[in-house]
PDB file of N, CA and C in Angstrom:
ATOM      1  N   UNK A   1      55.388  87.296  48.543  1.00  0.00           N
ATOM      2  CA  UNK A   1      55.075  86.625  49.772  1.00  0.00           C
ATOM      3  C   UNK A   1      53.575  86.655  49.956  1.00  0.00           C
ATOM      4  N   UNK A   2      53.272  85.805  50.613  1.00  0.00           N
ATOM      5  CA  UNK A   2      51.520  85.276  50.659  1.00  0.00           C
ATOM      6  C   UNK A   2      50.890  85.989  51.824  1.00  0.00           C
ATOM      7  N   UNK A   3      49.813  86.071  51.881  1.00  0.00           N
ATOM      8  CA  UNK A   3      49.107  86.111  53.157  1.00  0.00           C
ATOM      9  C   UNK A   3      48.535  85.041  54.178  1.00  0.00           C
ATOM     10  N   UNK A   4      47.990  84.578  55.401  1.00  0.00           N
ATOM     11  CA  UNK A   4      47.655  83.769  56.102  1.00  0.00           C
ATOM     12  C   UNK A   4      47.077  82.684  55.178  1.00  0.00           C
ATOM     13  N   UNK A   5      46.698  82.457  54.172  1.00  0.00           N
ATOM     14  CA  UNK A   5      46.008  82.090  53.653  1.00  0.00           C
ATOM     15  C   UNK A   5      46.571  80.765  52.783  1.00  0.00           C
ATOM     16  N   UNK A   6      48.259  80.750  53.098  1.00  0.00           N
ATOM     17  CA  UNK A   6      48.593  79.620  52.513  1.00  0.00           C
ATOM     18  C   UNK A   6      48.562  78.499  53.284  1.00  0.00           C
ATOM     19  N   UNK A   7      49.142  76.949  52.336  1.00  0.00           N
ATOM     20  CA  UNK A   7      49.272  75.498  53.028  1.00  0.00           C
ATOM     21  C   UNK A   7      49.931  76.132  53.671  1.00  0.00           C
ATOM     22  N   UNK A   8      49.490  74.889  54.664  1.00  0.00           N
ATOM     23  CA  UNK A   8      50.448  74.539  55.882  1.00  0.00           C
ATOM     24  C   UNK A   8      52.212  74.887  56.038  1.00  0.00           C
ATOM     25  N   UNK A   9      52.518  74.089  54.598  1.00  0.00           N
ATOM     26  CA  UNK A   9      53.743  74.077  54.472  1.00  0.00           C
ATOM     27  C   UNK A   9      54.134  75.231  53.866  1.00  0.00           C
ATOM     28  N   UNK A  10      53.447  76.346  53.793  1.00  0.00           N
ATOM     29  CA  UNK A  10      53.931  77.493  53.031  1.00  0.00           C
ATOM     30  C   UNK A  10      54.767  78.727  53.684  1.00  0.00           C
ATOM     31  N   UNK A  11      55.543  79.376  53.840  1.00  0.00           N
ATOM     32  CA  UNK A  11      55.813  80.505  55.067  1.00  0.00           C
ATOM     33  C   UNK A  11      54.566  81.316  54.240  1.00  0.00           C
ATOM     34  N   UNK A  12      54.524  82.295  55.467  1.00  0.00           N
ATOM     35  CA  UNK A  12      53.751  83.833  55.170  1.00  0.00           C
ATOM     36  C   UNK A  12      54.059  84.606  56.508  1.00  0.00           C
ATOM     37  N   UNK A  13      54.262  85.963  56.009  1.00  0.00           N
ATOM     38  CA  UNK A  13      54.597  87.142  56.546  1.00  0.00           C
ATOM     39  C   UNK A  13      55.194  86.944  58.016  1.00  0.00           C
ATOM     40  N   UNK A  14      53.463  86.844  58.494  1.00  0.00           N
ATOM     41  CA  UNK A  14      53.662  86.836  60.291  1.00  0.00           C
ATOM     42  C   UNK A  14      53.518  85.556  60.727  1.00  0.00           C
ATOM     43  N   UNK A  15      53.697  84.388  60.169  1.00  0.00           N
ATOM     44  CA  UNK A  15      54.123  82.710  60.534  1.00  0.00           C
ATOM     45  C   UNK A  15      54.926  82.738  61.309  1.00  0.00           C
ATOM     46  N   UNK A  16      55.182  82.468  62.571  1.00  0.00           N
ATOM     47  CA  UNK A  16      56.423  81.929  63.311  1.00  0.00           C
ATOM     48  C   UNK A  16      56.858  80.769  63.406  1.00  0.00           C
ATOM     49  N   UNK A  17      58.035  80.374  63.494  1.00  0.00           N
ATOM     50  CA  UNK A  17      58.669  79.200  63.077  1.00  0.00           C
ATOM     51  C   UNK A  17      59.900  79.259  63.669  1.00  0.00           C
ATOM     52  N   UNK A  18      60.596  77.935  63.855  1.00  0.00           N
ATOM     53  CA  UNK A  18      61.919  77.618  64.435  1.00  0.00           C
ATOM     54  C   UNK A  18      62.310  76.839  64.046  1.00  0.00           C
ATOM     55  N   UNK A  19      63.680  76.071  64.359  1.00  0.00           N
ATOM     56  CA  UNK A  19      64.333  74.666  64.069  1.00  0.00           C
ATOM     57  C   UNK A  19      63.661  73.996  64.561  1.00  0.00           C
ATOM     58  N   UNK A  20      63.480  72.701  63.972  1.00  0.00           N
ATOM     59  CA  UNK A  20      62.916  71.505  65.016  1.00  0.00           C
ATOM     60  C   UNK A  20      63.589  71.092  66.164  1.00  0.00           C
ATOM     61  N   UNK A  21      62.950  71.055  66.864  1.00  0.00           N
ATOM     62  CA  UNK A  21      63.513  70.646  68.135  1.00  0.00           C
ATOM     63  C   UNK A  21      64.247  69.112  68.272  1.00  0.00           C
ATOM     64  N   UNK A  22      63.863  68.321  67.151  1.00  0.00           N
ATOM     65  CA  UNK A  22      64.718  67.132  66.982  1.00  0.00           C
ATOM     66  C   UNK A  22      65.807  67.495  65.989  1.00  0.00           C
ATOM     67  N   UNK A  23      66.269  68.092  65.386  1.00  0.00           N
ATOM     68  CA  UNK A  23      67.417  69.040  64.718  1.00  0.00           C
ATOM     69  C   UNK A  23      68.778  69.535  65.825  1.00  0.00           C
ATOM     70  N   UNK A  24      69.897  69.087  65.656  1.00  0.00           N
ATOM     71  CA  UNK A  24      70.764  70.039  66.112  1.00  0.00           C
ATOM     72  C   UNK A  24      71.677  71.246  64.895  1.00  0.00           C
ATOM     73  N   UNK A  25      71.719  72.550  64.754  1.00  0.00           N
ATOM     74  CA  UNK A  25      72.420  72.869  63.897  1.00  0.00           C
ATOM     75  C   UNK A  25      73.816  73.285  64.487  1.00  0.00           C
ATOM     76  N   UNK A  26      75.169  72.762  63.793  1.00  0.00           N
ATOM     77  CA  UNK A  26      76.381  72.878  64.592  1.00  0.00           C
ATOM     78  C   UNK A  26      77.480  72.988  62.652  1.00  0.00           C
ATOM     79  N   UNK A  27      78.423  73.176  63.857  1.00  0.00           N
ATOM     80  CA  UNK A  27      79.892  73.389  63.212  1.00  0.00           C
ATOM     81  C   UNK A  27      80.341  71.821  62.556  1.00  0.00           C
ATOM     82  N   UNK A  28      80.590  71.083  61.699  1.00  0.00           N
ATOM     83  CA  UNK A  28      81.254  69.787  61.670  1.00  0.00           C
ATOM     84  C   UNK A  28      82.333  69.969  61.100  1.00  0.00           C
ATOM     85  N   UNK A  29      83.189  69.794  61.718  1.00  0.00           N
ATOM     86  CA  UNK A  29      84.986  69.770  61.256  1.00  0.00           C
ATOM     87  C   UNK A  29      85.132  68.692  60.138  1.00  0.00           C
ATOM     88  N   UNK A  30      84.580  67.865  60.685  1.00  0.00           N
ATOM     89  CA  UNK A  30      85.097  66.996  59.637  1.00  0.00           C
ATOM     90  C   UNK A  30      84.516  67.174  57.896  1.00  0.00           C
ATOM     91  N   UNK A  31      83.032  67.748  58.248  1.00  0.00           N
ATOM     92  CA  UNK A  31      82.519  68.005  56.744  1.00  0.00           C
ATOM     93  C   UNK A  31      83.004  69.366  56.196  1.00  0.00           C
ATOM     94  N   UNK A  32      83.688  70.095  57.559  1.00  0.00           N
ATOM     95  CA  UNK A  32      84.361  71.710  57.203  1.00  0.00           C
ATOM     96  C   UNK A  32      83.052  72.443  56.330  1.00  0.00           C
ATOM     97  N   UNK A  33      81.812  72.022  57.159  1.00  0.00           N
ATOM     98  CA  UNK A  33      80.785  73.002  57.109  1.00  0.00           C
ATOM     99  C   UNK A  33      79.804  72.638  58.216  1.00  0.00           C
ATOM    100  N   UNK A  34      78.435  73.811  57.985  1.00  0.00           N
ATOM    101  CA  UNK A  34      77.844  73.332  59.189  1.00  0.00           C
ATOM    102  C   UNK A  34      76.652  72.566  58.726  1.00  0.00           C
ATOM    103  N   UNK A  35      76.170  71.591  59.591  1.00  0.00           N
ATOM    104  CA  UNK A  35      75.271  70.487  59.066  1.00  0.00           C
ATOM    105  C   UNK A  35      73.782  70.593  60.306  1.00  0.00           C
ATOM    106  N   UNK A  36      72.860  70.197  59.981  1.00  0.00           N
ATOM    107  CA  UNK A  36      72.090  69.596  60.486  1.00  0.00           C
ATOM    108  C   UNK A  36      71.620  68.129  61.198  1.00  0.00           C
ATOM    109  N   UNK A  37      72.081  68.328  62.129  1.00  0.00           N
ATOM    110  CA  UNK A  37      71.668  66.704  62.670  1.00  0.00           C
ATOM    111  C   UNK A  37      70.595  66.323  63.476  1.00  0.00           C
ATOM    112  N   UNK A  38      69.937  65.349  62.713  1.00  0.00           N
ATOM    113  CA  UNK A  38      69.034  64.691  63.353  1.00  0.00           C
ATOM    114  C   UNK A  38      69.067  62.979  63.897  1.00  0.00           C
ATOM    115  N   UNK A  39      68.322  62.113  64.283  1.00  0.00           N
ATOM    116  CA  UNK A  39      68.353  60.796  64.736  1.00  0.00           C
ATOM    117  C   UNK A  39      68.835  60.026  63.303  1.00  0.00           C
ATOM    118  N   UNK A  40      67.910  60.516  62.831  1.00  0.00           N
ATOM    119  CA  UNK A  40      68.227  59.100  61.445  1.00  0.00           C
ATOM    120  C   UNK A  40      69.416  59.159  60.588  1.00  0.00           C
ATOM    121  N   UNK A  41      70.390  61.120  61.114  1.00  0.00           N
ATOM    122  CA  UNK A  41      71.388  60.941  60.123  1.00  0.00           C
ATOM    123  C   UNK A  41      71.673  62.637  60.258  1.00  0.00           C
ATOM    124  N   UNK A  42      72.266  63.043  59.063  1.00  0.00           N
ATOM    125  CA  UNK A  42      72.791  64.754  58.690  1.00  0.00           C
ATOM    126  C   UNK A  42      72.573  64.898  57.638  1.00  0.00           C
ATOM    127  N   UNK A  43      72.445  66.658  57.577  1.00  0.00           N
ATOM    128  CA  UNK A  43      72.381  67.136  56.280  1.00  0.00           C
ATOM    129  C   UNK A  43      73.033  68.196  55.907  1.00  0.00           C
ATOM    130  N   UNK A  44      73.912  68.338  54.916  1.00  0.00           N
ATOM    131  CA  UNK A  44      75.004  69.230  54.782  1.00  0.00           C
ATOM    132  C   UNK A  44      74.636  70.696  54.591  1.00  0.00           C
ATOM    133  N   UNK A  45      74.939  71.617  55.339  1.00  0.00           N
ATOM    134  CA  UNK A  45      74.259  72.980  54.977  1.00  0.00           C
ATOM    135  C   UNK A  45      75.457  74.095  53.926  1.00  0.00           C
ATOM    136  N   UNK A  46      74.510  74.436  53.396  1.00  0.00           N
ATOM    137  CA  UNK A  46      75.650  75.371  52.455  1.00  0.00           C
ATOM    138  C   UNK A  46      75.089  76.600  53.193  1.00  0.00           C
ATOM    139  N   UNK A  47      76.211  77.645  53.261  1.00  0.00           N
ATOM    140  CA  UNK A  47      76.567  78.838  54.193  1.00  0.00           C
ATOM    141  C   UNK A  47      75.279  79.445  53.415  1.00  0.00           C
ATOM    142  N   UNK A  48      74.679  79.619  52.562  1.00  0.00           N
ATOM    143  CA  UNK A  48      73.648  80.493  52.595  1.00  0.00           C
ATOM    144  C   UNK A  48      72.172  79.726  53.866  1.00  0.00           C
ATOM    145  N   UNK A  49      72.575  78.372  53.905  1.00  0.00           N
ATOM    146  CA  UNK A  49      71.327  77.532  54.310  1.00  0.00           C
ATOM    147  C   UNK A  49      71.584  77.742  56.325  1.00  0.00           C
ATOM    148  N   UNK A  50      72.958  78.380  55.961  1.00  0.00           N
ATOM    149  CA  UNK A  50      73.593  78.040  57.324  1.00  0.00           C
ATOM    150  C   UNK A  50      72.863  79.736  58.336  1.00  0.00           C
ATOM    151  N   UNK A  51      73.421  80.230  56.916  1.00  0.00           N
ATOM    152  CA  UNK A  51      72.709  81.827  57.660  1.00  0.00           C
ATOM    153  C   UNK A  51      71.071  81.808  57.979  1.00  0.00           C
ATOM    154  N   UNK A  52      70.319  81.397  57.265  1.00  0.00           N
ATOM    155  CA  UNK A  52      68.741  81.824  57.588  1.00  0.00           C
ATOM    156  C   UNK A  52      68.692  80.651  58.468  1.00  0.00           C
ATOM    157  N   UNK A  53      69.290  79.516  58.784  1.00  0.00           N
ATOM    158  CA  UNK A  53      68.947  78.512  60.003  1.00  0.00           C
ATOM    159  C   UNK A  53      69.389  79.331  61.191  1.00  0.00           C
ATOM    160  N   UNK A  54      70.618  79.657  61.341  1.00  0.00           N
ATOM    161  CA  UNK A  54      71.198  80.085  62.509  1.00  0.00           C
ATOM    162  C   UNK A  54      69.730  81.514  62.732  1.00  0.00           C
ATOM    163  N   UNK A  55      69.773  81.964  62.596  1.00  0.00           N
ATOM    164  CA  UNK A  55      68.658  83.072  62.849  1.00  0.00           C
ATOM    165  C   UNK A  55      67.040  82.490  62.817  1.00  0.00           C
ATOM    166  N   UNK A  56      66.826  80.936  62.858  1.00  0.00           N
ATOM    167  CA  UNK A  56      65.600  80.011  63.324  1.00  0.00           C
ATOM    168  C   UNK A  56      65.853  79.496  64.464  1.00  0.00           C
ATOM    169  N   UNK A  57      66.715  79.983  65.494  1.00  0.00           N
ATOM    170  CA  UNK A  57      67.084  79.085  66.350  1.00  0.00           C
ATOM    171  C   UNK A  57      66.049  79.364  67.518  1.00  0.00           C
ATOM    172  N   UNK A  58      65.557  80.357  67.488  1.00  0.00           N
ATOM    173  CA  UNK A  58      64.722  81.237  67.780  1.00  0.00           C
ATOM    174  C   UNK A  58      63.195  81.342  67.396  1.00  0.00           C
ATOM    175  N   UNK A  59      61.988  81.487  67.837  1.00  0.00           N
ATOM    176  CA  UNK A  59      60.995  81.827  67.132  1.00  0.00           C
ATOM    177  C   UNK A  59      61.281  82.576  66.070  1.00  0.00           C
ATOM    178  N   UNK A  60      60.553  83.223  64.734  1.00  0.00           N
ATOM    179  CA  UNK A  60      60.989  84.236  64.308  1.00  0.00           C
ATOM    180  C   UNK A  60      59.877  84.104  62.607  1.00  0.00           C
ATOM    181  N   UNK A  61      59.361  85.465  62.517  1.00  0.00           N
ATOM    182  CA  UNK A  61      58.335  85.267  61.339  1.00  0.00           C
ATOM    183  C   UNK A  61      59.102  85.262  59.863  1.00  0.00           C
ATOM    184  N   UNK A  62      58.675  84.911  58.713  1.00  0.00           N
ATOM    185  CA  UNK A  62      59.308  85.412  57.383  1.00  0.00           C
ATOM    186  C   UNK A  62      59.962  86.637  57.522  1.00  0.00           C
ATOM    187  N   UNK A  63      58.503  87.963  57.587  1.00  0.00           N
ATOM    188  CA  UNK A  63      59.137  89.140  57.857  1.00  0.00           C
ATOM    189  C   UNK A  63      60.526  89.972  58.793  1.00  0.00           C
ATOM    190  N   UNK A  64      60.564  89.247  59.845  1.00  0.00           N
ATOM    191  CA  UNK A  64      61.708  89.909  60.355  1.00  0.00           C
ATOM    192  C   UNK A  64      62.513  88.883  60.117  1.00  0.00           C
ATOM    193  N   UNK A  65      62.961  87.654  59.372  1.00  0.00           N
ATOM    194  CA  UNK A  65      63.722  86.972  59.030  1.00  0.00           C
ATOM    195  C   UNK A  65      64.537  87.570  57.921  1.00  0.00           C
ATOM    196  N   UNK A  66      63.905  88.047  56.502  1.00  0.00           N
ATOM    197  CA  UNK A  66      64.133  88.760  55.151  1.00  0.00           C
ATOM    198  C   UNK A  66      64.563  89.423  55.798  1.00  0.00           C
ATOM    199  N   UNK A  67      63.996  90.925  56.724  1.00  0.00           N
ATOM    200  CA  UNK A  67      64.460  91.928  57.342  1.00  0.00           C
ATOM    201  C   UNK A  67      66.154  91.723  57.618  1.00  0.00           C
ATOM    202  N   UNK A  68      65.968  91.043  58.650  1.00  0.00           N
ATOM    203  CA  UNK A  68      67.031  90.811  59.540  1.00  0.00           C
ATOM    204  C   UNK A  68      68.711  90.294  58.245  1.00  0.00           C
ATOM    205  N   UNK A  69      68.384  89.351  57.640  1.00  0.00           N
ATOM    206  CA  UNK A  69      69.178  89.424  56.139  1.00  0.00           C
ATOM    207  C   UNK A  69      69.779  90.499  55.490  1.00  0.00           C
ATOM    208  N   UNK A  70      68.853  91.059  55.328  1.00  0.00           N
ATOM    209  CA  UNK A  70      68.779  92.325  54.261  1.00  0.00           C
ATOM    210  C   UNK A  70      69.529  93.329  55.249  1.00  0.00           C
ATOM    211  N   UNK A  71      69.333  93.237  56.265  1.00  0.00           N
ATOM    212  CA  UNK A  71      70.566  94.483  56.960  1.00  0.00           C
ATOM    213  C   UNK A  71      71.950  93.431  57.189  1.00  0.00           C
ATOM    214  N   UNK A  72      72.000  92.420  57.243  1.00  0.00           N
ATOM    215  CA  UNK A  72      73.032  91.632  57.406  1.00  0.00           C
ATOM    216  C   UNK A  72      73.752  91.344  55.842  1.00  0.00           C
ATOM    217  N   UNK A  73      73.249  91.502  54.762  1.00  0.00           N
ATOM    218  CA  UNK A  73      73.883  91.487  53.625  1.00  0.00           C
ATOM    219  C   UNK A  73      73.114  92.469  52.587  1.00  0.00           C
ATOM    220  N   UNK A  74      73.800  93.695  53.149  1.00  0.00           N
ATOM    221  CA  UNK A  74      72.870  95.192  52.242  1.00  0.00           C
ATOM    222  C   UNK A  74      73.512  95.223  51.143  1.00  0.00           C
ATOM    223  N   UNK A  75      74.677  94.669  50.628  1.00  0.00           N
ATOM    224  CA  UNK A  75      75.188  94.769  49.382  1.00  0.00           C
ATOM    225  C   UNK A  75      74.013  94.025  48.351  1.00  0.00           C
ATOM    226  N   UNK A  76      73.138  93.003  48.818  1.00  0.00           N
ATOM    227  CA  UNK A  76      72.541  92.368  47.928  1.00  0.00           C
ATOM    228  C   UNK A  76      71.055  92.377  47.725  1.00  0.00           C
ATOM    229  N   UNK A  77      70.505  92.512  46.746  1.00  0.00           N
ATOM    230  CA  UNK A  77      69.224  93.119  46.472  1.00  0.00           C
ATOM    231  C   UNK A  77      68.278  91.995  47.163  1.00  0.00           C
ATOM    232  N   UNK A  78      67.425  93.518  48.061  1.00  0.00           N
ATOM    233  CA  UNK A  78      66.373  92.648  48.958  1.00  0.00           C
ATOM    234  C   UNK A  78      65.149  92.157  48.578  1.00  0.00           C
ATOM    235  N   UNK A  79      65.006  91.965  46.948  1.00  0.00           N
ATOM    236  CA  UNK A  79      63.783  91.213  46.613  1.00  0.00           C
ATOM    237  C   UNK A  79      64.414  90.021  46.480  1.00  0.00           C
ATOM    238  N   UNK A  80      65.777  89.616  45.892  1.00  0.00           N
ATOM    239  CA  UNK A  80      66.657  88.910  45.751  1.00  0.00           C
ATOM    240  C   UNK A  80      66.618  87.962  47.007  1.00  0.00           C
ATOM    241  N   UNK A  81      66.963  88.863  48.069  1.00  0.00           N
ATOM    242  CA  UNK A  81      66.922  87.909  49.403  1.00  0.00           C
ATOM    243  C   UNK A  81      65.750  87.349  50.044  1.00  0.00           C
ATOM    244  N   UNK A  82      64.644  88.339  49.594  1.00  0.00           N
ATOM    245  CA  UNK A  82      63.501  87.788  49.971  1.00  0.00           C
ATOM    246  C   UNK A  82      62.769  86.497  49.229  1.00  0.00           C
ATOM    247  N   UNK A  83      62.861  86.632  48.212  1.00  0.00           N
ATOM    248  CA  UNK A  83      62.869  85.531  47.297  1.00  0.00           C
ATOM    249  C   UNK A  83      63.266  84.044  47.889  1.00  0.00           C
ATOM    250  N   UNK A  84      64.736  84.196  48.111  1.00  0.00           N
ATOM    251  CA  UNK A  84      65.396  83.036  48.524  1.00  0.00           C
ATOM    252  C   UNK A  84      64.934  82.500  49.649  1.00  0.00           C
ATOM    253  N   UNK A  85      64.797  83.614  50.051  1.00  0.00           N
ATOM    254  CA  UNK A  85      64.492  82.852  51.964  1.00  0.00           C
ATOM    255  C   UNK A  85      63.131  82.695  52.009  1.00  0.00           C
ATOM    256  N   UNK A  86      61.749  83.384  51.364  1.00  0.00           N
ATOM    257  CA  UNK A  86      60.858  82.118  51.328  1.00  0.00           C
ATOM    258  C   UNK A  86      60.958  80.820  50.484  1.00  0.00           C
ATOM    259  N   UNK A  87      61.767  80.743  49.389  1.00  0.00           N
ATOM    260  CA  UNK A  87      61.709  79.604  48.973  1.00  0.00           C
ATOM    261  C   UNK A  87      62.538  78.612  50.333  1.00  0.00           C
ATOM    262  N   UNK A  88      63.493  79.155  50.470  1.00  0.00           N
ATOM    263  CA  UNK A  88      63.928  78.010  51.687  1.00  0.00           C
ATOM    264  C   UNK A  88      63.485  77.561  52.822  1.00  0.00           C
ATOM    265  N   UNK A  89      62.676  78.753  53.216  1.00  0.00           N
ATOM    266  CA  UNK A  89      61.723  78.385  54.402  1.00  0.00           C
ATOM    267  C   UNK A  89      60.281  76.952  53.623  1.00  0.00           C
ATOM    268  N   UNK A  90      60.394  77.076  52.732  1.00  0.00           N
ATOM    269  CA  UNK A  90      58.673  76.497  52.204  1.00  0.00           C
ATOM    270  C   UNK A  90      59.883  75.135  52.381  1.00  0.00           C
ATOM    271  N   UNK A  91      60.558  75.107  51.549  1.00  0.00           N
ATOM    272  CA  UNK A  91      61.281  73.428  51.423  1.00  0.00           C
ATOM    273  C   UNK A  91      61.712  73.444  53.260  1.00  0.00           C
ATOM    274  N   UNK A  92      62.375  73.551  53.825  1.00  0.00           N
ATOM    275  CA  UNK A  92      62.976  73.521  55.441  1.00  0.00           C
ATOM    276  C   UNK A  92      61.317  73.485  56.045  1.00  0.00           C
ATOM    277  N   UNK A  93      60.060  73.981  55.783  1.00  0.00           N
ATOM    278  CA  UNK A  93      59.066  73.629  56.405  1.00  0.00           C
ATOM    279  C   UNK A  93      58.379  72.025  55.934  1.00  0.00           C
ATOM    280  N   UNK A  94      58.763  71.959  54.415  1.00  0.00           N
ATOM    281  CA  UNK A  94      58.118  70.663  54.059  1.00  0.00           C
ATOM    282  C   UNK A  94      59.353  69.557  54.227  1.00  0.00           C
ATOM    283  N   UNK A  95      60.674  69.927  54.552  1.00  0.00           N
ATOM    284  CA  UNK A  95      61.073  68.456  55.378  1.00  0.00           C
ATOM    285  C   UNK A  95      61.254  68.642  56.715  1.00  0.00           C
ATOM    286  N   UNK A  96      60.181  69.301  57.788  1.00  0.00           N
ATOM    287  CA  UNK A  96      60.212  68.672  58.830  1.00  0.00           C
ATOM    288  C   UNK A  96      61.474  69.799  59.556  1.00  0.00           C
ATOM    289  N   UNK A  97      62.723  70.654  58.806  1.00  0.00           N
ATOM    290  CA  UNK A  97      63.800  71.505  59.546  1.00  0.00           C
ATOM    291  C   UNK A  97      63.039  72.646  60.296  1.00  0.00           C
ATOM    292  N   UNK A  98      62.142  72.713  59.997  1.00  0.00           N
ATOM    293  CA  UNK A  98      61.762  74.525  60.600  1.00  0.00           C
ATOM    294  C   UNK A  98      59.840  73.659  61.105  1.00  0.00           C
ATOM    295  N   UNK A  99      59.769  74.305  61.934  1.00  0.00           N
ATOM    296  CA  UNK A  99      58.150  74.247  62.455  1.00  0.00           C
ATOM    297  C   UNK A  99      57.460  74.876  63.065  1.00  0.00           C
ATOM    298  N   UNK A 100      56.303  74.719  62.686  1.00  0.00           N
ATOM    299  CA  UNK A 100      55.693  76.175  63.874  1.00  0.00           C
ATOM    300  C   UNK A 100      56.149  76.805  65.468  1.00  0.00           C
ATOM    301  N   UNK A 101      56.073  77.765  65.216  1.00  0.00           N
ATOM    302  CA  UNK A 101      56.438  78.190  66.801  1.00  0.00           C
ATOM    303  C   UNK A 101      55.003  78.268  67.525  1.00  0.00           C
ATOM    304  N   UNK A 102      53.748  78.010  67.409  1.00  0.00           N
ATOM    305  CA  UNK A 102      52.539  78.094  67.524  1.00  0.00           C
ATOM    306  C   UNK A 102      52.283  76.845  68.526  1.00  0.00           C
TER     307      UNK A 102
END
């Protein structure tokens, strides 16, 4: 993980960030998962995409995001999780799902 010092679109440590406020994240029965909806359309979330969104609903930095994971799934190695969830935060920041809380 980086320091202040990355793009825009990059997470780091103490970055705060949330869902976009033009984003709804919900339950869809009919796709029997949970999706992202916005104006122009949806986007299908797979339950790992579903967990680190639901915990953006909120302000909330990288760091206590990984954190917060890593006690929520201690069976699984927390470089492992940390890994994942900045890569998902960098893509969810470069389309527009997650944005500064700033």
């Amino acid at each position: 993980m980086d320091n202040e010092s990355s793009a825009p679109d990059q997470p780091t440590l103490h970055r705060a960030f949330h869902v976009n406020s033009h984003y709804r994240l919900q339950w869809e029965e009919a796709q029997q998962c949970h999706v992202l909806l916005y104006p122009e359309g949806m986007v299908r979330l797979s339950a790992t995409a579903t967990e680190i969104l639901q915990r953006c609903l909120e302000p909330v930095t990288l760091s206590a995001l990984v954190t917060r994971l890593c006690a929520a799934f201690a069976d699984a190695p927390a470089d492992v999780i940390a890994q994942d969830v900045e890569e998902f935060v960098a893509d969810a920041l470069q389309q527009g799902w997650l944005v500064d809380a700033g």
